[in-house]
C-alpha atoms as a PDB file:
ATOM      1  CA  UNK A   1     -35.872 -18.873  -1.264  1.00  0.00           C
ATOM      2  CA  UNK A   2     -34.069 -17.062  -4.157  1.00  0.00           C
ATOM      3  CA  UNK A   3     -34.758 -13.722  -3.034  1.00  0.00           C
ATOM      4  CA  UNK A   4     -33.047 -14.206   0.398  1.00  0.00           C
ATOM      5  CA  UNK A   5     -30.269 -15.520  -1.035  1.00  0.00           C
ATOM      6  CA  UNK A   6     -29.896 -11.881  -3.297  1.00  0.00           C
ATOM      7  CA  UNK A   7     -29.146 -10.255  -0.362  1.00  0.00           C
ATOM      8  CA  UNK A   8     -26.114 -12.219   0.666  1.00  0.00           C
ATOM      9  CA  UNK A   9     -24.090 -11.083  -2.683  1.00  0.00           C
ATOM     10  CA  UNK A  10     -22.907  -7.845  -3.865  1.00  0.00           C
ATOM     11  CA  UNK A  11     -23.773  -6.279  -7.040  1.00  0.00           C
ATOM     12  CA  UNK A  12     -20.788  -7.515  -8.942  1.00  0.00           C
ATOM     13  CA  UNK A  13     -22.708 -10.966  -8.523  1.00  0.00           C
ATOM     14  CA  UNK A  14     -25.242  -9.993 -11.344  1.00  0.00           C
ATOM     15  CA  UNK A  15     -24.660 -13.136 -13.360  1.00  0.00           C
ATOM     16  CA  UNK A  16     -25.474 -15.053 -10.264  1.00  0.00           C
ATOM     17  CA  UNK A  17     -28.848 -12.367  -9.590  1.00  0.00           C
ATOM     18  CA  UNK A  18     -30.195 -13.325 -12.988  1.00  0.00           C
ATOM     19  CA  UNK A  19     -29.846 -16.514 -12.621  1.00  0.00           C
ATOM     20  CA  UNK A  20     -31.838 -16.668  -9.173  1.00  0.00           C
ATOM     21  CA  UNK A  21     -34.391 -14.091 -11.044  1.00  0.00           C
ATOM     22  CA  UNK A  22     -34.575 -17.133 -13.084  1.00  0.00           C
ATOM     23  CA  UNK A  23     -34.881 -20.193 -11.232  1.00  0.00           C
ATOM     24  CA  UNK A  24     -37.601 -18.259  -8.776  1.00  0.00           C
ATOM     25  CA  UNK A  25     -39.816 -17.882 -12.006  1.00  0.00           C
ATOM     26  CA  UNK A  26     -39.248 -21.621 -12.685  1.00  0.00           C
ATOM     27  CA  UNK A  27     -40.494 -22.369  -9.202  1.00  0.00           C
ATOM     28  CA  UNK A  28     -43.821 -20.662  -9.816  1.00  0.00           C
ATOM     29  CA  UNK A  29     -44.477 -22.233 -12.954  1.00  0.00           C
ATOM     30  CA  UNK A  30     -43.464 -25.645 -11.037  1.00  0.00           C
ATOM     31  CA  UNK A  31     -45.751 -23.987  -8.047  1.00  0.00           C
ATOM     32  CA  UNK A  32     -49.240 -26.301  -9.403  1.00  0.00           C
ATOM     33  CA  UNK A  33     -47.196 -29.610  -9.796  1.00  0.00           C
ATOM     34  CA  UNK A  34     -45.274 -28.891  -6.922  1.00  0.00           C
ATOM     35  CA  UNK A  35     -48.711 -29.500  -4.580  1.00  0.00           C
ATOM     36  CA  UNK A  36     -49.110 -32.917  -5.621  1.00  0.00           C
ATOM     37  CA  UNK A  37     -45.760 -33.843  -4.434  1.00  0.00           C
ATOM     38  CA  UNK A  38     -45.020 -34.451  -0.651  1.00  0.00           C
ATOM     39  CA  UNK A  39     -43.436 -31.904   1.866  1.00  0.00           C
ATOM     40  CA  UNK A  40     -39.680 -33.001   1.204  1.00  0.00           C
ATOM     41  CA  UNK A  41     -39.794 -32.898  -1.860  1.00  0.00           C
ATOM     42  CA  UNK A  42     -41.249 -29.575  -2.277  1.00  0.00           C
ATOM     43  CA  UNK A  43     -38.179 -28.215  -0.897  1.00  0.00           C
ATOM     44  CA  UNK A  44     -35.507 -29.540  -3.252  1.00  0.00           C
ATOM     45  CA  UNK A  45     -36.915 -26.992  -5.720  1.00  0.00           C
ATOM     46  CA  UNK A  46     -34.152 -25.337  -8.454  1.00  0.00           C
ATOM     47  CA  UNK A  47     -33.518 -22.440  -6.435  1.00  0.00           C
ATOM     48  CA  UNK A  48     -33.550 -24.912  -3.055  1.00  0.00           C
ATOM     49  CA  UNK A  49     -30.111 -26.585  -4.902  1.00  0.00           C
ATOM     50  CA  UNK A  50     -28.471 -23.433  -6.174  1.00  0.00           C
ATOM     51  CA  UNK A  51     -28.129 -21.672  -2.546  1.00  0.00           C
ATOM     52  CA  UNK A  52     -27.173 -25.263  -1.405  1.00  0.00           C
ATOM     53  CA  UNK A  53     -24.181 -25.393  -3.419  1.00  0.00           C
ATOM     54  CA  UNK A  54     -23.353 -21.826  -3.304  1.00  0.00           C
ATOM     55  CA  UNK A  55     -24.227 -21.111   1.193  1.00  0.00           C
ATOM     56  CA  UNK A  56     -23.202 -24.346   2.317  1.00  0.00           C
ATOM     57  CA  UNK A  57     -19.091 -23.765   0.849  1.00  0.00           C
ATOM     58  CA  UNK A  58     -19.354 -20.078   0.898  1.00  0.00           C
ATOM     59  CA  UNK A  59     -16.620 -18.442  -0.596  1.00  0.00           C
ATOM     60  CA  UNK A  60     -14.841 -15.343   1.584  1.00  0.00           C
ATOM     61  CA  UNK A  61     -14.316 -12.511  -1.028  1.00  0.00           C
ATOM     62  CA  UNK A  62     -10.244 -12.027  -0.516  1.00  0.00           C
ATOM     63  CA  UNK A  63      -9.089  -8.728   0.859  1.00  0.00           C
ATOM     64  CA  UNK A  64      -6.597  -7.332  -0.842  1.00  0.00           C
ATOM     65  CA  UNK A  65      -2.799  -7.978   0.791  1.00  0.00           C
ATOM     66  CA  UNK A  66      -1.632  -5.158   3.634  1.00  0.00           C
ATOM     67  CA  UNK A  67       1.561  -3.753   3.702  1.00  0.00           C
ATOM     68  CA  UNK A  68       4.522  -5.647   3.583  1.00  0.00           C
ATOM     69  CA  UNK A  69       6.117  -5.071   7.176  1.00  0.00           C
ATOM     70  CA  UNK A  70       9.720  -6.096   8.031  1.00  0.00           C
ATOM     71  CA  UNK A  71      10.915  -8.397   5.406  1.00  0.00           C
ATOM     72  CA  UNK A  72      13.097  -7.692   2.663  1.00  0.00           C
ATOM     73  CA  UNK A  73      12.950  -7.266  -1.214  1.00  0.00           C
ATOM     74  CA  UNK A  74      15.571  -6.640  -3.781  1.00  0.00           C
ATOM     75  CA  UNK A  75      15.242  -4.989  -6.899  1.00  0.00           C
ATOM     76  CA  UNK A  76      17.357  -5.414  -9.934  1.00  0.00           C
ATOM     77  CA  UNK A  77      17.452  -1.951 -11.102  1.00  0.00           C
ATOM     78  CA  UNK A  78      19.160  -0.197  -8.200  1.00  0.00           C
ATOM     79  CA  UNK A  79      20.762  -3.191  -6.761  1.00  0.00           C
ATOM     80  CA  UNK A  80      19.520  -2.895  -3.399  1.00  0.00           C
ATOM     81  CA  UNK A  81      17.451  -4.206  -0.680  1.00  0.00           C
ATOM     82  CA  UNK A  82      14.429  -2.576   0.870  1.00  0.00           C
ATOM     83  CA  UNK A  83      12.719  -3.015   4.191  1.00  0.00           C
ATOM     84  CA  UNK A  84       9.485  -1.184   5.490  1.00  0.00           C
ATOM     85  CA  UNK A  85       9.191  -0.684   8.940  1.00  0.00           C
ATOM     86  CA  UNK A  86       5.946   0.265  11.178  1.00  0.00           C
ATOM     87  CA  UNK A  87       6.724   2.069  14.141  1.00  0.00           C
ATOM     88  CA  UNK A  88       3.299   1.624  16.237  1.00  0.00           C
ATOM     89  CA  UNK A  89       4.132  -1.408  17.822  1.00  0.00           C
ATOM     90  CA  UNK A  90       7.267   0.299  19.574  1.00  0.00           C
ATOM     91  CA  UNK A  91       5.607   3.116  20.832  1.00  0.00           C
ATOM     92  CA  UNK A  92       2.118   1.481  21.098  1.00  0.00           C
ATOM     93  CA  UNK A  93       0.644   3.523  18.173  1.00  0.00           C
ATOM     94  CA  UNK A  94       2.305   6.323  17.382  1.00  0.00           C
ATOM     95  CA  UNK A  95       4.085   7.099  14.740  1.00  0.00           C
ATOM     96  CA  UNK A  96       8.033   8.696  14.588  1.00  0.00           C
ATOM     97  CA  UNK A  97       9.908  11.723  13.398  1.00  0.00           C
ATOM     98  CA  UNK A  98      11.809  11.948  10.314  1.00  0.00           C
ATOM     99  CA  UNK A  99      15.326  12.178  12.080  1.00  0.00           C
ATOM    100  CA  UNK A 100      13.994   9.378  14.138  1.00  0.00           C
ATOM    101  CA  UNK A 101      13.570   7.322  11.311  1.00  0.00           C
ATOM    102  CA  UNK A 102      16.901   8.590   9.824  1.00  0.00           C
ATOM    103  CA  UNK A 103      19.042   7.123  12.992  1.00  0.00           C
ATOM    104  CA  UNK A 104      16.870   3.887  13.370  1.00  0.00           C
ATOM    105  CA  UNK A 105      17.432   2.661   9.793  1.00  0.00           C
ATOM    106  CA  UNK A 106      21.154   3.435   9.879  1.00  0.00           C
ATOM    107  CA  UNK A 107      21.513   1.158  12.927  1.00  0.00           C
ATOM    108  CA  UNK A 108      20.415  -1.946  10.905  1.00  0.00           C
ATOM    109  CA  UNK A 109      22.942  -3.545   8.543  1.00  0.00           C
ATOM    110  CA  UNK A 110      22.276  -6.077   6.019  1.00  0.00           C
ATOM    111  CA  UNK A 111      25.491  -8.255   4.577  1.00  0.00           C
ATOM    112  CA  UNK A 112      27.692  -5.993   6.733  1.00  0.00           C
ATOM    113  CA  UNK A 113      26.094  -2.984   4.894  1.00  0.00           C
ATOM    114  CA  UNK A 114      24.168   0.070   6.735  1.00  0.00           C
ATOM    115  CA  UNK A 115      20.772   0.550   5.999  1.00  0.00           C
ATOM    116  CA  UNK A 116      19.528   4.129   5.047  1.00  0.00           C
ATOM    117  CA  UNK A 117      15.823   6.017   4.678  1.00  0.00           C
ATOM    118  CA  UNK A 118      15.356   4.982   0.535  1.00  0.00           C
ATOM    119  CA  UNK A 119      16.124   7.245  -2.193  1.00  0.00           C
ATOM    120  CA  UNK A 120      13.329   6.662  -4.516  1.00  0.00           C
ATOM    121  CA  UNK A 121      15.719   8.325  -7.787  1.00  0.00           C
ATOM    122  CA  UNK A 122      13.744   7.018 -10.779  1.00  0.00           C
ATOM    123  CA  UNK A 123       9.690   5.861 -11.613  1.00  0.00           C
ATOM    124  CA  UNK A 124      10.440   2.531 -11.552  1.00  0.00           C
ATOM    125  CA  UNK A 125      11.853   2.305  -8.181  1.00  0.00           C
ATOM    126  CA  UNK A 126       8.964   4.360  -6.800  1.00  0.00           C
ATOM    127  CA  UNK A 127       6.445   2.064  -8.106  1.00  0.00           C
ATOM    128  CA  UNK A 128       8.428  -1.177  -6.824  1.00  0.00           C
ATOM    129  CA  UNK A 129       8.301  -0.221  -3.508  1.00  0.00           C
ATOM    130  CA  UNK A 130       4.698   1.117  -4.291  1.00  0.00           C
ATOM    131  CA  UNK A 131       3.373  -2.673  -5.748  1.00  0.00           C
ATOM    132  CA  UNK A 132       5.639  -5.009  -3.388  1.00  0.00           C
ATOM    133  CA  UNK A 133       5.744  -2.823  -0.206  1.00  0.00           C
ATOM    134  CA  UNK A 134       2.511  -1.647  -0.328  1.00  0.00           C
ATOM    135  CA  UNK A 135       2.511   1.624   2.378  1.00  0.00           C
ATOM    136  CA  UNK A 136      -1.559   2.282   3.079  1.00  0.00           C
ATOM    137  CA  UNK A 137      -0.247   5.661   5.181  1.00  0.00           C
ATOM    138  CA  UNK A 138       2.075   8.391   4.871  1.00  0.00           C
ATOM    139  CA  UNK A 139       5.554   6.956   4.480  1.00  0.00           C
ATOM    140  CA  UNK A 140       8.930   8.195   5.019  1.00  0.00           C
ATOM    141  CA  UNK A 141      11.742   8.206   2.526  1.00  0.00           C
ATOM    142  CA  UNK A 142      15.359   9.691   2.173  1.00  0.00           C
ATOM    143  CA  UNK A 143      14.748  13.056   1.124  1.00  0.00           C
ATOM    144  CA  UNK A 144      14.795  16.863   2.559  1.00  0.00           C
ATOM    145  CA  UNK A 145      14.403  20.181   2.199  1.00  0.00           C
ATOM    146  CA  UNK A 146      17.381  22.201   3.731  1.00  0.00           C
ATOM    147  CA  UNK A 147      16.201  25.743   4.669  1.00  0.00           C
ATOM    148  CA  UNK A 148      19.713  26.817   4.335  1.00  0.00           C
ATOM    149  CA  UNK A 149      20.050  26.389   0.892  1.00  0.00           C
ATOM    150  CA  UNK A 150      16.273  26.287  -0.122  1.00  0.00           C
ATOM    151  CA  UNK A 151      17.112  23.131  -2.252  1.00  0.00           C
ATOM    152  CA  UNK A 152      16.452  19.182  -1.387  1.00  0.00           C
ATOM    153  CA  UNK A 153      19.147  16.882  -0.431  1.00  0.00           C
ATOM    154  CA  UNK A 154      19.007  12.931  -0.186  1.00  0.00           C
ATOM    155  CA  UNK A 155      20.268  11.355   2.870  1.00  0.00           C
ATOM    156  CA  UNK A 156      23.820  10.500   1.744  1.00  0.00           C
ATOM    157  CA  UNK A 157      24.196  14.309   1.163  1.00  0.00           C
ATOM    158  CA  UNK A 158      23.494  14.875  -2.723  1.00  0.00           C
ATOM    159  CA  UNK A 159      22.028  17.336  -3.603  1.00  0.00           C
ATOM    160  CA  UNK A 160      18.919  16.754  -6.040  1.00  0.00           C
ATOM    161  CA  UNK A 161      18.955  18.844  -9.685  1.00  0.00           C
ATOM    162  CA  UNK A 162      16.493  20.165 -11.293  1.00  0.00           C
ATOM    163  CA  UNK A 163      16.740  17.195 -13.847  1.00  0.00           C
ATOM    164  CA  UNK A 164      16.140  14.567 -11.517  1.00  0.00           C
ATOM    165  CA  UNK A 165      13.491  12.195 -11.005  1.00  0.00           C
ATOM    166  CA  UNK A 166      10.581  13.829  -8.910  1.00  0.00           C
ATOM    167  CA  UNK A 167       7.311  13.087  -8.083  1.00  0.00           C
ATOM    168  CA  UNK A 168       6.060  16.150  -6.362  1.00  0.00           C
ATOM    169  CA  UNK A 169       2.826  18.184  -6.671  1.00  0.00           C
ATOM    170  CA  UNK A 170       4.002  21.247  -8.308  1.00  0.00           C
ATOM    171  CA  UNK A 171       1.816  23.775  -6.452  1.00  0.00           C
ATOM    172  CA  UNK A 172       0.833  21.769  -3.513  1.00  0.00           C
ATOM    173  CA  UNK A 173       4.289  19.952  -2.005  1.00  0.00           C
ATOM    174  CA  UNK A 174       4.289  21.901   1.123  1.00  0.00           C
ATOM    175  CA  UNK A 175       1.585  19.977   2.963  1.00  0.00           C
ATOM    176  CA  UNK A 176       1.484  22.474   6.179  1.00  0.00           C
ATOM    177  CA  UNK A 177       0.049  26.043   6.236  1.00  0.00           C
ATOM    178  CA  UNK A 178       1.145  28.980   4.504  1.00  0.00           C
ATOM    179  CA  UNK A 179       4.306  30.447   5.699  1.00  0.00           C
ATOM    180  CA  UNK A 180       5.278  28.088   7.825  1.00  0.00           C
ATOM    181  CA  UNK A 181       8.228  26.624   6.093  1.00  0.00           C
ATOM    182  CA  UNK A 182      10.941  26.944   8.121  1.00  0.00           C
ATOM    183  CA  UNK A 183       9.602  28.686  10.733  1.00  0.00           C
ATOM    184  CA  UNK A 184      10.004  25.854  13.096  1.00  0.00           C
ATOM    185  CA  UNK A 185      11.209  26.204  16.403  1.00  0.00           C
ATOM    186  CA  UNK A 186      14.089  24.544  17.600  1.00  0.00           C
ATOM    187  CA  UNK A 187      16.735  24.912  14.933  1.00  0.00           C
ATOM    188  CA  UNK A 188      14.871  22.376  12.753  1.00  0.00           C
ATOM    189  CA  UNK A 189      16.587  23.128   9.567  1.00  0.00           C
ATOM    190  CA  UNK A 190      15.707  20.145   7.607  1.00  0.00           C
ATOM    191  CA  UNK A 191      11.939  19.797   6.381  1.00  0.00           C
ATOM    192  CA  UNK A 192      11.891  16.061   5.423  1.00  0.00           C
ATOM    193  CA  UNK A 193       9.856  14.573   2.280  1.00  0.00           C
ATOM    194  CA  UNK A 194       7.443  11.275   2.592  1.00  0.00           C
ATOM    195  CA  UNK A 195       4.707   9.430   0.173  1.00  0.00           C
ATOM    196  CA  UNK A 196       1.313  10.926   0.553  1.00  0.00           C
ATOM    197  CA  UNK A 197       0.045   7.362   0.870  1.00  0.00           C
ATOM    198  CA  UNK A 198      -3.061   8.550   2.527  1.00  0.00           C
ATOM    199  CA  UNK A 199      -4.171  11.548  -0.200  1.00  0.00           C
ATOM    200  CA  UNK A 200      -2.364  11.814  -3.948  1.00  0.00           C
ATOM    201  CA  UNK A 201       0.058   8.826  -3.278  1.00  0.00           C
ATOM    202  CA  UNK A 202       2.444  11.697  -4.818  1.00  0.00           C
ATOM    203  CA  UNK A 203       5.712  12.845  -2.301  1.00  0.00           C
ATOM    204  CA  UNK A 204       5.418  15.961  -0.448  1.00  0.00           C
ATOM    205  CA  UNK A 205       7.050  18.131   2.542  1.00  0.00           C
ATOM    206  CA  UNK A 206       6.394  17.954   6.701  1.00  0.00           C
ATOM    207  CA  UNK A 207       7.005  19.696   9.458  1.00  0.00           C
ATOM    208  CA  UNK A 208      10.434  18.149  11.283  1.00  0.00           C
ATOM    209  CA  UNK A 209       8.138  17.252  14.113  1.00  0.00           C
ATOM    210  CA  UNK A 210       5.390  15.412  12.168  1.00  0.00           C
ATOM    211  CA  UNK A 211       4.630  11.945  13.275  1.00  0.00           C
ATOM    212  CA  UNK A 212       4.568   9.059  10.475  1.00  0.00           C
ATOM    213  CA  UNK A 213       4.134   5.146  11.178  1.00  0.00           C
ATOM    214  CA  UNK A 214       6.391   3.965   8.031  1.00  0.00           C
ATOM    215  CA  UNK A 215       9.246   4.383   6.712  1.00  0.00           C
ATOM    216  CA  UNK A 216      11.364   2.566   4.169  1.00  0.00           C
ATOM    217  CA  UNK A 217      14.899   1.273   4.494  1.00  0.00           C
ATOM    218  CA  UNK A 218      17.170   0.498   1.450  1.00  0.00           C
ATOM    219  CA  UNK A 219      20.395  -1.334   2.064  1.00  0.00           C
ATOM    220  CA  UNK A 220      22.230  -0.174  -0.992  1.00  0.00           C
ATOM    221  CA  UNK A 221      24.444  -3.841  -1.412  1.00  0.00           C
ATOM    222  CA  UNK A 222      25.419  -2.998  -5.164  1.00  0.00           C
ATOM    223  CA  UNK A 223      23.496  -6.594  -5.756  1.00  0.00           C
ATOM    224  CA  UNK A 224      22.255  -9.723  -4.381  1.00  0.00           C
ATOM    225  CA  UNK A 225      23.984 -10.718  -1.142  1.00  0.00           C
ATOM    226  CA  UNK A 226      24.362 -14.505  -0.066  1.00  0.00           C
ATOM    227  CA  UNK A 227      22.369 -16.256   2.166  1.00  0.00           C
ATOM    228  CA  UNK A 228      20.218 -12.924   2.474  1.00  0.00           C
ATOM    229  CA  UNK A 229      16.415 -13.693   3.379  1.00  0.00           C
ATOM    230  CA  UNK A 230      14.301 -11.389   0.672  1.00  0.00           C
ATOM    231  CA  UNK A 231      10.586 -11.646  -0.213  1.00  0.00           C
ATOM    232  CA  UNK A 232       9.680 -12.479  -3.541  1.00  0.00           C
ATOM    233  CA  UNK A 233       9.139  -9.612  -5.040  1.00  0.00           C
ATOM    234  CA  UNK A 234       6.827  -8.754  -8.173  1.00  0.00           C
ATOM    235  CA  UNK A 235       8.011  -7.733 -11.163  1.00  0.00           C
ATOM    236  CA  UNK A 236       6.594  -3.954 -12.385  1.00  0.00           C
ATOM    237  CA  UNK A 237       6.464  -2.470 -16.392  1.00  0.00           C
ATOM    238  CA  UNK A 238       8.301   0.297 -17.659  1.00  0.00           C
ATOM    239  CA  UNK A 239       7.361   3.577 -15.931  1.00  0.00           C
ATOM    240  CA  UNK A 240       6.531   6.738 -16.963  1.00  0.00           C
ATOM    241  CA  UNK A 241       7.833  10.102 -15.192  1.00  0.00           C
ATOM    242  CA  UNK A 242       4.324  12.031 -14.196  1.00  0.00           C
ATOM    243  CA  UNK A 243       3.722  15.241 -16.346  1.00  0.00           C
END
């Protein structure tokens, strides 16, 4: 009986596996005394009762929680809200451009104020939107690459210094071939940034015609606005800025 109940647990279970181990060498010794006794009884052995208590209110191992889609959180340190958004269900599974994003979340408003793609300016906002929005796939954000000026520029139109918080892979942030940096046709002159949720969970650089199911909106209130819905968010430690 013990040994078909190993199967049913994973390894992390060992406590429980050498405790089985244990009760089926119980049952042997038990085995001669065990004869004499009648049928039903025979079955309520030690290992019988263990994978009766532990089968018959089977625990489900919890998943861990999915992204957080479409409600809002506010964080303290920039005073804003934020709001992650999963374009599948629009298009019935595909994702959206960056510019697409970019007019989408300026069309919602929270407390009378216009949302915008989130500038992620500092560790510790990157890794509260990271623990309480939790993006599984590539992610938009509000940052670009203007082939004009060969520098990056956030979405309200300032431009980023060298000084400034980034989270980039020095020698790989241009996640598209060789050469192809603003080659694209079409005038494209804006090569938009996202979180490489699905590889490094570090930010890198697109195509402008790259398809991407999230993308975070920040509705920058200046602090909490009443009678606003937000989901409790969790708090996060001090940050570090990657070397």
């Amino acid at each position: 009986m013990a040994l078909k109940v190993l199967a049913i647990f994973s390894p992390q279970d060992s406590w429980l596996i050498k405790m089985l181990d244990a009760l089926t060498k119980t049952d042997r010794m038990m085995s001669t005394k065990a004869k004499k006794m009648t049928r039903p009884f025979r079955l309520f052995s030690p290992s019988f009762w263990l994978a009766f208590l532990f089968l018959l209110p089977l625990p489900v191992t919890a998943h861990a929680a999915g992204p957080l889609l479409e409600k809002t959180i506010y964080f303290e340190g920039t005073g804003s809200y934020y709001e992650m958004i999963d374009y599948r269900p629009t298009t019935g599974g595909y994702g959206l451009r960056w510019e697409q994003a970019e007019v989408l979340a300026s069309q919602k408003t929270l407390g009378g104020v216009k949302g915008r793609l989130a500038l992620i300016q500092s560790p510790e906002t990157e890794l509260f939107l990271k623990v309480n929005l939790r993006p599984d796939h590539a992610t938009w954000f509000g940052l670009y690459f203007d082939c004009d000026s060969r520098k990056f520029f956030w979405i309200d139109g300032v431009q980023m210094k060298n000084t400034d918080y980034a989270n980039f892979v020095t020698n790989n942030w241009f996640r598209e071939p060789r050469g192809h940096l603003c080659t694209e046709l079409g005038g494209y002159r804006r090569y938009p940034v996202f979180l490489d949720m699905d590889s490094d969970k570090r930010w890198a650089v697109r195509g402008p015609k790259k398809l991407f199911y999230y993308y975070i909106i920040e509705y920058p209130t200046g602090g909490p606005v009443d009678g606003a819905e937000a989901h409790k968010a969790s708090g996060i430690p001090s940050a570090q800025k990657p070397e």
